[in-house]
Protein backbone atom coordinates (compact mmCIF):
# COMPACT_ATOMS: atom_id res chain seq x y z
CA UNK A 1 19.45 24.31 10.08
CA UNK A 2 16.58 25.15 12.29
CA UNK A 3 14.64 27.78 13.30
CA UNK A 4 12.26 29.41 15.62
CA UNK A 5 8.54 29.83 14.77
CA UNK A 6 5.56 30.31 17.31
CA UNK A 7 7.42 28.76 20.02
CA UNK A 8 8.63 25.80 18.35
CA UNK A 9 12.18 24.77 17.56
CA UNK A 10 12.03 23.06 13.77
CA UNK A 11 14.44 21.23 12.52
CA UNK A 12 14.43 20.08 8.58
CA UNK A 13 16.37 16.95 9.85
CA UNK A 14 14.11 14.51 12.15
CA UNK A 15 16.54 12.78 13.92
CA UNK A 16 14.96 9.87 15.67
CA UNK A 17 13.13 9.19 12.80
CA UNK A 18 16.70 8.70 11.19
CA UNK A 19 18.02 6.38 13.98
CA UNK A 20 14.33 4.22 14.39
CA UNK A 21 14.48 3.80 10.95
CA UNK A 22 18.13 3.49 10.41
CA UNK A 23 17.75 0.55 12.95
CA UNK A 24 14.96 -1.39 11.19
CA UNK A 25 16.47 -1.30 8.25
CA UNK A 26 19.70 -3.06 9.52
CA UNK A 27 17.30 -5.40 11.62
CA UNK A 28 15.44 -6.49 8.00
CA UNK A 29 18.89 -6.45 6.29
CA UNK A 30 20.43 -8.87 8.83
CA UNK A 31 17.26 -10.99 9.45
CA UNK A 32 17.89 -13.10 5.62
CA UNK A 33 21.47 -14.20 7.39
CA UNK A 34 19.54 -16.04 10.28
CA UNK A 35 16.44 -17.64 8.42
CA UNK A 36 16.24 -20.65 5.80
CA UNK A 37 14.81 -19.91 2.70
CA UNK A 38 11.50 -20.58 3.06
CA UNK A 39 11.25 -18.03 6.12
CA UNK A 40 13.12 -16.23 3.27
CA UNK A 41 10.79 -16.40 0.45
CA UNK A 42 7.64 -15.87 3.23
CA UNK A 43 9.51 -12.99 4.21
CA UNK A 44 10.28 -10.84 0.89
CA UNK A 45 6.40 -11.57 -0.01
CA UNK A 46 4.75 -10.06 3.16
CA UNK A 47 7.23 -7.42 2.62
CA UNK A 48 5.31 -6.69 -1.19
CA UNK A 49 2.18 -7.26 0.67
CA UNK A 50 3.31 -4.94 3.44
CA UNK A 51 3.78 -1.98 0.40
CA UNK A 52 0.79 -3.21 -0.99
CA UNK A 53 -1.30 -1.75 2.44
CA UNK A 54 0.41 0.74 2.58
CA UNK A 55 -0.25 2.29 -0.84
CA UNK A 56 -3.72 1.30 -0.04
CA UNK A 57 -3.13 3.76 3.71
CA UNK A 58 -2.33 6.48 1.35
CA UNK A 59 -5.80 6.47 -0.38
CA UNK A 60 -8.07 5.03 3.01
CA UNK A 61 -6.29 6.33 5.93
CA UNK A 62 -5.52 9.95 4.64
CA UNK A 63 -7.75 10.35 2.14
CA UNK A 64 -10.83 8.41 3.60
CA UNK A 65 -11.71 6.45 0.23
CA UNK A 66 -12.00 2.97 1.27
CA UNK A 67 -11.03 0.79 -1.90
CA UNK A 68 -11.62 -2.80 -2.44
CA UNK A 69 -9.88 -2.44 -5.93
CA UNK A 70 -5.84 -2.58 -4.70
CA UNK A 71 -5.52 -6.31 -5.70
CA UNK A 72 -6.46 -5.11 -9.20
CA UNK A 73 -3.89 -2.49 -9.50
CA UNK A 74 -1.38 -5.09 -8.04
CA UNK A 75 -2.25 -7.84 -10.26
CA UNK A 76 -2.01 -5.78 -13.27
CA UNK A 77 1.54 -4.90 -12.45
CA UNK A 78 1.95 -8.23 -11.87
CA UNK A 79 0.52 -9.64 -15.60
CA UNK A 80 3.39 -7.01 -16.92
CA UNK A 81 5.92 -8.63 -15.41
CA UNK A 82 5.02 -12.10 -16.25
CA UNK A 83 4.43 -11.52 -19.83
CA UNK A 84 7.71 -10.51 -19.60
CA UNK A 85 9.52 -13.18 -18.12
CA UNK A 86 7.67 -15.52 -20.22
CA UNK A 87 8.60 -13.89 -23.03
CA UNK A 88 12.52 -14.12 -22.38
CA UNK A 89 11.46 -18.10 -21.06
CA UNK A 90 14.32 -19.68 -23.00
CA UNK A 91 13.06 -22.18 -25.71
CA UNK A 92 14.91 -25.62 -24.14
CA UNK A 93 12.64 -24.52 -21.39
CA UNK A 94 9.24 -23.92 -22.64
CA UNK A 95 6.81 -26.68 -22.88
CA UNK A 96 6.79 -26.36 -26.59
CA UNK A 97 10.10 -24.99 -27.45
CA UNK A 98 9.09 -21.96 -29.15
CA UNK A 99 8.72 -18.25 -27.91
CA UNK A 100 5.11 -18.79 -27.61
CA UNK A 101 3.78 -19.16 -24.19
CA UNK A 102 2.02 -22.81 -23.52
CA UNK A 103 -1.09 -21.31 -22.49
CA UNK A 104 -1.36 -19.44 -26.01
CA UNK A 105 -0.62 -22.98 -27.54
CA UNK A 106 -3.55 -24.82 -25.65
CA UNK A 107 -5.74 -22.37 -27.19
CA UNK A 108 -4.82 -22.02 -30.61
CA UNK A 109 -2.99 -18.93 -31.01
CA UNK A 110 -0.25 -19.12 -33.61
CA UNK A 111 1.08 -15.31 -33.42
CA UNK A 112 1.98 -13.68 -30.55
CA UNK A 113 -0.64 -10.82 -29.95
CA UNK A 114 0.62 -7.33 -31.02
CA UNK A 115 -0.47 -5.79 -27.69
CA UNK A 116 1.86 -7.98 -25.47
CA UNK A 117 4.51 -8.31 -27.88
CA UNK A 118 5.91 -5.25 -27.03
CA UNK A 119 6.39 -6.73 -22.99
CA UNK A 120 9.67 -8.81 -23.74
CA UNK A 121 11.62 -5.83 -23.65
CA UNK A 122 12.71 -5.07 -20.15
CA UNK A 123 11.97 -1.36 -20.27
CA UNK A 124 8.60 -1.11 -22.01
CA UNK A 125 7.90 -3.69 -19.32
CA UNK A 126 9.05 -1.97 -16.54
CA UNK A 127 6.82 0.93 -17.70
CA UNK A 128 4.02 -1.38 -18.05
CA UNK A 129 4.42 -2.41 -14.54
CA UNK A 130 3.46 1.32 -13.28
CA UNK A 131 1.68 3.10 -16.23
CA UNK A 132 -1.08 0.54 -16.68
CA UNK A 133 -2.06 0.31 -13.32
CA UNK A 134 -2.04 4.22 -12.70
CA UNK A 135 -3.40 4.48 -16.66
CA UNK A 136 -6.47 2.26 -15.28
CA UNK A 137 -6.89 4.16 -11.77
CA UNK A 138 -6.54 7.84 -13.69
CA UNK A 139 -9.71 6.95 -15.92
CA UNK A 140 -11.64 5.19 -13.26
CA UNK A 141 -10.97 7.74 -11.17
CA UNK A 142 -11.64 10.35 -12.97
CA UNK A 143 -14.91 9.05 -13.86
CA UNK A 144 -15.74 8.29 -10.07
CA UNK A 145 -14.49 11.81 -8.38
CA UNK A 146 -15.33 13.92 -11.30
CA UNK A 147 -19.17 12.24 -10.91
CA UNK A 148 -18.40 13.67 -7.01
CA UNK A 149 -19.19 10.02 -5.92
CA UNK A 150 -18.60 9.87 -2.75
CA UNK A 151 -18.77 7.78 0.94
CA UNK A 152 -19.94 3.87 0.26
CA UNK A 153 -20.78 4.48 -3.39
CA UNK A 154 -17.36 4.66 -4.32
CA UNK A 155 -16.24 1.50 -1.98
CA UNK A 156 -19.35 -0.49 -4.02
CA UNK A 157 -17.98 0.73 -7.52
CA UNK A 158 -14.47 -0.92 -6.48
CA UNK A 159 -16.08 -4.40 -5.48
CA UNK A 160 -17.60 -3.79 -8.87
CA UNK A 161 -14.58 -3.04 -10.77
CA UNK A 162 -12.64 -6.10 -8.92
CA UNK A 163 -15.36 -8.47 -9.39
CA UNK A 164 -15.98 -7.88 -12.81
CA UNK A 165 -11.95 -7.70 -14.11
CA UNK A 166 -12.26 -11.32 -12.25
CA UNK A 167 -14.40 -12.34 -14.57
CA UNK A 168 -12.94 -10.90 -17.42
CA UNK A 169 -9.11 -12.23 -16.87
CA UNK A 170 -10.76 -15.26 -16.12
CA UNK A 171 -13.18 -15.67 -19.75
CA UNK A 172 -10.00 -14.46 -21.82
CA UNK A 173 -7.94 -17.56 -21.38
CA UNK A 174 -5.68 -17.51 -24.65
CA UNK A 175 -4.28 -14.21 -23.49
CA UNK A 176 -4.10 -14.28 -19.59
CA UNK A 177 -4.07 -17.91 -18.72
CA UNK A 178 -7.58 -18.15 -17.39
CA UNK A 179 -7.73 -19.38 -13.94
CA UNK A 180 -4.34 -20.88 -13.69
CA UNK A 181 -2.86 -17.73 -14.54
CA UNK A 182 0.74 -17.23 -15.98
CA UNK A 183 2.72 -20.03 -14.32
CA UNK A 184 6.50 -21.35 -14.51
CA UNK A 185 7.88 -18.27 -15.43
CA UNK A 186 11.31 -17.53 -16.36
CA UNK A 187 13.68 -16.04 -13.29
CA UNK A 188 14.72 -12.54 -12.86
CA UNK A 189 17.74 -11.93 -13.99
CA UNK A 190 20.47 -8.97 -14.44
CA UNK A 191 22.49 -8.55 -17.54
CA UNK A 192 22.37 -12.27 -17.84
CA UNK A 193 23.31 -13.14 -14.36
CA UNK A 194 20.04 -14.62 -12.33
CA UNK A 195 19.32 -12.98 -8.93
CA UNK A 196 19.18 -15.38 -6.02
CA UNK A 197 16.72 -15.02 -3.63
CA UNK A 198 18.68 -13.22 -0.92
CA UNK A 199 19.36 -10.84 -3.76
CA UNK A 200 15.49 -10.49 -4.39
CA UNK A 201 14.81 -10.08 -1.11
CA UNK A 202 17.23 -6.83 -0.68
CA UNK A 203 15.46 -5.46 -4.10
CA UNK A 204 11.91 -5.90 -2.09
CA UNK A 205 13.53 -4.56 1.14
CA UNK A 206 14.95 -1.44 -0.85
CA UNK A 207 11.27 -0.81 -3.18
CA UNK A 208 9.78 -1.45 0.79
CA UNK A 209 12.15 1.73 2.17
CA UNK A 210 11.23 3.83 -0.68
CA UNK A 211 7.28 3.37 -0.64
CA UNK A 212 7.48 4.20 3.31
CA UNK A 213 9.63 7.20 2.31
CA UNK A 214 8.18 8.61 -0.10
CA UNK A 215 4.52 8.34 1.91
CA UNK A 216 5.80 9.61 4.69
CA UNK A 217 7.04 12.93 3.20
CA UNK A 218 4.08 13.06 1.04
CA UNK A 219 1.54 12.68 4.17
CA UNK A 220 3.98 15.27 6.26
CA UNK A 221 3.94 18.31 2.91
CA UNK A 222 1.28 20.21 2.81
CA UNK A 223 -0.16 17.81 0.07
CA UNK A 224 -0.55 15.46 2.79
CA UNK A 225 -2.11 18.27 5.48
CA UNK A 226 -4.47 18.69 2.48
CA UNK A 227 -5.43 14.94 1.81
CA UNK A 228 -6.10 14.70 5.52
CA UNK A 229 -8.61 17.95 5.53
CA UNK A 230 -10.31 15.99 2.39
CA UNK A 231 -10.72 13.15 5.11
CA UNK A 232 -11.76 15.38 7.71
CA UNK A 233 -14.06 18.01 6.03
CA UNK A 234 -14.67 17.68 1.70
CA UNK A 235 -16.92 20.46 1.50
CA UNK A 236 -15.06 23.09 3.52
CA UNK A 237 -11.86 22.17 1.58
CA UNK A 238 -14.01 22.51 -1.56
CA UNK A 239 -15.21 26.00 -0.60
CA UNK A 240 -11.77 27.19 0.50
CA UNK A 241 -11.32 26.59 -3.21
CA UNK A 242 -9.12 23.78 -3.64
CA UNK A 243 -9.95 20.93 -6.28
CA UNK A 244 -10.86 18.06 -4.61
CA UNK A 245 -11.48 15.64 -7.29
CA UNK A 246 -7.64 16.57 -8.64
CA UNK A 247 -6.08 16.00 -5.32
CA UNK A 248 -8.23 12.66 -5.10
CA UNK A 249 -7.29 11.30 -8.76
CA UNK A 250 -3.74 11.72 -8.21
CA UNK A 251 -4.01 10.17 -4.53
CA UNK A 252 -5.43 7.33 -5.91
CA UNK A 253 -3.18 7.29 -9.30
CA UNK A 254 0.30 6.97 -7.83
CA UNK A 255 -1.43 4.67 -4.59
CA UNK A 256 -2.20 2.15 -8.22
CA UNK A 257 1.40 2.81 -9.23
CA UNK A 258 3.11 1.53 -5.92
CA UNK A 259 0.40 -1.23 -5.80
CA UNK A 260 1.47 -1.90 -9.45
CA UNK A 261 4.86 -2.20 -8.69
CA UNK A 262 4.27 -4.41 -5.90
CA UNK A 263 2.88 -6.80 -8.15
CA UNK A 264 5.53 -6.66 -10.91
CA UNK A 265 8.35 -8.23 -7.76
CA UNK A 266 5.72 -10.46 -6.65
CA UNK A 267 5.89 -12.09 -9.88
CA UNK A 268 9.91 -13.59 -9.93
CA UNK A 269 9.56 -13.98 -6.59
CA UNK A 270 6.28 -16.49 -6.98
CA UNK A 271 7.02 -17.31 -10.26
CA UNK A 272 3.30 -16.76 -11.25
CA UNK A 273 0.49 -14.97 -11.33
CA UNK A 274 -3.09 -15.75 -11.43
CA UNK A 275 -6.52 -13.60 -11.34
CA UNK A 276 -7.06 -15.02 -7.59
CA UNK A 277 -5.42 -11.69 -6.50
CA UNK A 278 -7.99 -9.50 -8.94
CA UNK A 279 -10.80 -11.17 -6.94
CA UNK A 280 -12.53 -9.27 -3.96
CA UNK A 281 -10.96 -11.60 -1.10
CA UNK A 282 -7.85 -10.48 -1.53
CA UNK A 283 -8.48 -7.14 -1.67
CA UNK A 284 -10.70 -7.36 1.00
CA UNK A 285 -7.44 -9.14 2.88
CA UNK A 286 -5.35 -5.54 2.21
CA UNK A 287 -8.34 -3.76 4.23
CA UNK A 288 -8.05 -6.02 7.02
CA UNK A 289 -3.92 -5.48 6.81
CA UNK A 290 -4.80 -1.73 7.17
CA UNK A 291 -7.67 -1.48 9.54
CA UNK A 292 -5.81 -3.97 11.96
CA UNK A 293 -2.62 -1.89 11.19
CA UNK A 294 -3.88 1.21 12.10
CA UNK A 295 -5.52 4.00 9.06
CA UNK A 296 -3.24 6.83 8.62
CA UNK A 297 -0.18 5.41 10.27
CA UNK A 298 1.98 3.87 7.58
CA UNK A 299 3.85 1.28 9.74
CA UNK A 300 0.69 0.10 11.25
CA UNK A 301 0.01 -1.24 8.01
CA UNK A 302 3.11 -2.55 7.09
CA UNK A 303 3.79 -4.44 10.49
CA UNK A 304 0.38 -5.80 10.04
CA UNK A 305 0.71 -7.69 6.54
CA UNK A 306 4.26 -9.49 7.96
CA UNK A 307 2.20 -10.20 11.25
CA UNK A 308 -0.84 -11.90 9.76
CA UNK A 309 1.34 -13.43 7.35
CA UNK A 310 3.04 -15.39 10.05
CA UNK A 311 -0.02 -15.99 11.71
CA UNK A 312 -1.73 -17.41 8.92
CA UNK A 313 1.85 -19.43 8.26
CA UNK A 314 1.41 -20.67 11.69
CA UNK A 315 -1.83 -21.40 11.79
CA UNK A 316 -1.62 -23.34 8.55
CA UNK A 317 0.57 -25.67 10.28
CA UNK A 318 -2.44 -26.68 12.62
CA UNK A 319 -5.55 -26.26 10.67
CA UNK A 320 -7.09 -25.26 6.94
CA UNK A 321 -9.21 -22.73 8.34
CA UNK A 322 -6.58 -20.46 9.17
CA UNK A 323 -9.10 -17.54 7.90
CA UNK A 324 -11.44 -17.85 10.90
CA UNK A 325 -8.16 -16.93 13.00
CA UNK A 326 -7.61 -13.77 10.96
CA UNK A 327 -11.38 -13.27 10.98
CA UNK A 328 -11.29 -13.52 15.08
CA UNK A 329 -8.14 -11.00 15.49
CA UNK A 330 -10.43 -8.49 13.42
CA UNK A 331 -12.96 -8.65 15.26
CA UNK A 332 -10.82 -8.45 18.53
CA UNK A 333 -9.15 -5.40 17.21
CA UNK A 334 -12.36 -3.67 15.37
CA UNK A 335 -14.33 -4.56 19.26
CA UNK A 336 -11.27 -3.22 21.74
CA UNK A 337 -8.46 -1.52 19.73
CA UNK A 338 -10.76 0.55 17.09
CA UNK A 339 -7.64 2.42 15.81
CA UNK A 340 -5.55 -0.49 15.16
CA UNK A 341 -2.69 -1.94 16.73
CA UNK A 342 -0.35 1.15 16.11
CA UNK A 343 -2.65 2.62 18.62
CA UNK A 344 -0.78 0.66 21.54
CA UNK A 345 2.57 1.81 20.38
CA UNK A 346 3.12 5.27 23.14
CA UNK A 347 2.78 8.53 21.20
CA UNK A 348 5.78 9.37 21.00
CA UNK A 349 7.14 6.75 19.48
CA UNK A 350 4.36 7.18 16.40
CA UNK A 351 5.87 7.98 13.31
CA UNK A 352 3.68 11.29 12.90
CA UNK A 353 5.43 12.61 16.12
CA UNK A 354 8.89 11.66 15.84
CA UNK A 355 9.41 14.62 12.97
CA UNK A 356 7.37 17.00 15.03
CA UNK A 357 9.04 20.03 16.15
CA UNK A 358 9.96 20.49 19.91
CA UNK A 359 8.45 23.11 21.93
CA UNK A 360 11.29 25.68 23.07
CA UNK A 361 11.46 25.01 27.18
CA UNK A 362 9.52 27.82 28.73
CA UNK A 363 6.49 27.46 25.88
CA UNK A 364 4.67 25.05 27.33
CA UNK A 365 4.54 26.45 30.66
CA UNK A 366 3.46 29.90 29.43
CA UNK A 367 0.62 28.37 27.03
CA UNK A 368 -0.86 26.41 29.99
CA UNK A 369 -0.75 29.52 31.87
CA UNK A 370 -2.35 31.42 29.06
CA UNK A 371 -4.68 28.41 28.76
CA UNK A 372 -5.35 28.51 32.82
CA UNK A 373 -6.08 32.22 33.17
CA UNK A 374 -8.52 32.67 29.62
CA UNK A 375 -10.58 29.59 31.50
CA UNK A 376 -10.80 31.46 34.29
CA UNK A 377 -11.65 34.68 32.64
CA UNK A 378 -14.80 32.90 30.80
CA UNK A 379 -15.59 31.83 34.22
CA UNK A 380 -15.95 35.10 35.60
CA UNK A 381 -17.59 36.57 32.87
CA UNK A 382 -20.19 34.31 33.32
CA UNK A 383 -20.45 33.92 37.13
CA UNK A 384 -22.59 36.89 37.02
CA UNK A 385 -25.08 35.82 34.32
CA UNK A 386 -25.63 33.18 36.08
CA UNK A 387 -26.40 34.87 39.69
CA UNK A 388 -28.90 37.25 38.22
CA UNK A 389 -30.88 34.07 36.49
């Protein structure tokens, strides 16, 4: 159904969005047919790491709060899940052959601890895998927004709170696995049937769909009109009356719950996880996905994490110091193509314009006439000031 407002025909249905969309996803759902499964496994993880930027978009190209703390909200998610397939690790498989985990052995814990007993149960773990990383982000955040921190205070006090969980995951071995992390985890399975990796790869490809729909129609409500005047202007928005802590607390909540979630499929699909993704180069590598991406364009993102993912696969291949080739592709982009690769894509093609209503033929004509003859009304009405100075 569609209507006319102002000039403009608007549609509640954006149809080439449908098709463009409708035609990636078959691409992505025929592409595991054609590739072994390495390609496979590479694949479904830049995927993750693809929803990871964007959640991170959400917060830093809409909002404007650039966050070095998105690894942490990813790696908690991930913990979650790998207490809980270590948990359900069958005992002919465990090092030890009990239901304790090895790394709780090696450091002299007898009882399982009462706060991660709980986590072999699928759905308390499932929860776990969202509420504890938005749980975490609600309280920091209230404590940073509330404070009305703002600019590259709050980007410091995220290195901060990344470096120092780090360090903390790291110290508390008998619970987390201190550096090496929770390895050899059991595989996901469903009703007692384990998912292959093709199967994986469809559940990554469908959480994928959903984060990019669900931040798309959040960033095209009003919330979203909102979260970009936050970006553009705080204080005017905060005189206008809105709360602009509130709308920046929940921003950044359910941004840590995708991220979260993210984590919790990276975990049967690595079959670990370690605190190398709470540290501050990883979440420094999610800014680079985003700024190289494009802020505020949602694919940009996306299609950057799978492209630097291959590049750095490639490059791999050839030499160790495959950073210094994502380090000289930022620069190139941050020197010549400031807005990010999306920038390159033609406008009307971006995924901002292809729900935007259409002009009704005759409107655009008229408004550059309007346009036209107020210019040359300001004109005149100056011409004379001007002779008499």
């Amino acid at each position: 159904m569609s209507n006319v407002v102002l000039g403009y025909k608007q549609s509640s249905f954006p149809a080439k969005l449908a098709i463009i969309s409708g035609i990636s996803l078959l691409v992505f759902a025929v592409i595991p047919f054609f590739i072994g499964s390495f390609q496979l496994s590479l694949l479904s993880k830049l995927l993750l790491f693809g929803s990871l930027a964007v959640s991170l978009d959400l917060v830093w190209g809409f909002t404007g709060i650039l966050s070095f703390a998105h690894g942490v909200f990813f790696t908690l998610g991930g913990y979650a899940a790998a207490y809980y397939l270590k948990l359900n690790l069958s005992a002919a498989n465990n090092t030890y052959g009990g239901e304790l985990p090895d790394f709780m052995v090696w450091n002299g814990l007898e009882v399982l601890p009462w706060f991660i007993a709980p986590l072999r149960y699928f759905p308390i773990a499932f929860l776990a895998m969202i509420g504890v990383p938005a749980l975490f982000a609600y309280i920091t955040g209230s404590f940073i927004f509330r404070s009305k921190v703002s600019g590259v205070y709050i980007t410091i006090i995220t290195l901060a709170i990344s470096s120092a969980l780090t360090t903390f995951f790291i110290s508390q071995q008998a619970y987390t696995g201190g550096t090496n992390g929770i390895t050899d985890v059991s595989r996901l399975s469903f009703f007692g049937t384990e998912i292959p990796p093709i199967g994986l790869y469809f559940l990554i490809l469908a959480y994928t769909t959903f984060v990019m729909a669900l931040s798309w129609w959040l960033t095209q409500s009003n919330f979203g009109l909102i979260l970009r005047s936050i970006n553009e202007n705080e204080n005017r928005i905060a005189f206008l009356g809105y709360d602009v802590a509130q709308y920046k607390i929940f921003i950044w909540t359910l941004s840590a719950a995708l991220a979260g979630m993210a984590g919790g499929l990276f975990v049967p699909l690595n079959r670990f996880i370690s605190p190398v993704y709470l540290a501050v180069a990883f979440g420094t590598q999610v800014v680079i996905w985003v700024a190289i991406g494009g802020r505020g364009t949602l694919v940009g993102p996306l299609a950057a994490a799978i492209l630097l993912g291959q590049i750095q696969n490639s490059a791999e291949r050839v030499t160790q110091d495959w950073q210094l080739v994502v380090g000289v592709l930022l620069l190139i982009v941050v020197l010549f193509i400031p807005n990010g690769l999306m920038s390159l894509v033609p406008k009307q093609l971006r995924l901002a314009n292809l729900s935007k209503p259409k002009p009704l033929p005759g409107t655009v004509k008229a408004a550059e006439t309007t346009t036209t003859e107020k210019a040359q009304t300001e004109v005149a009405q100056t011409e004379p000031a001007r002779r008499s100075s």
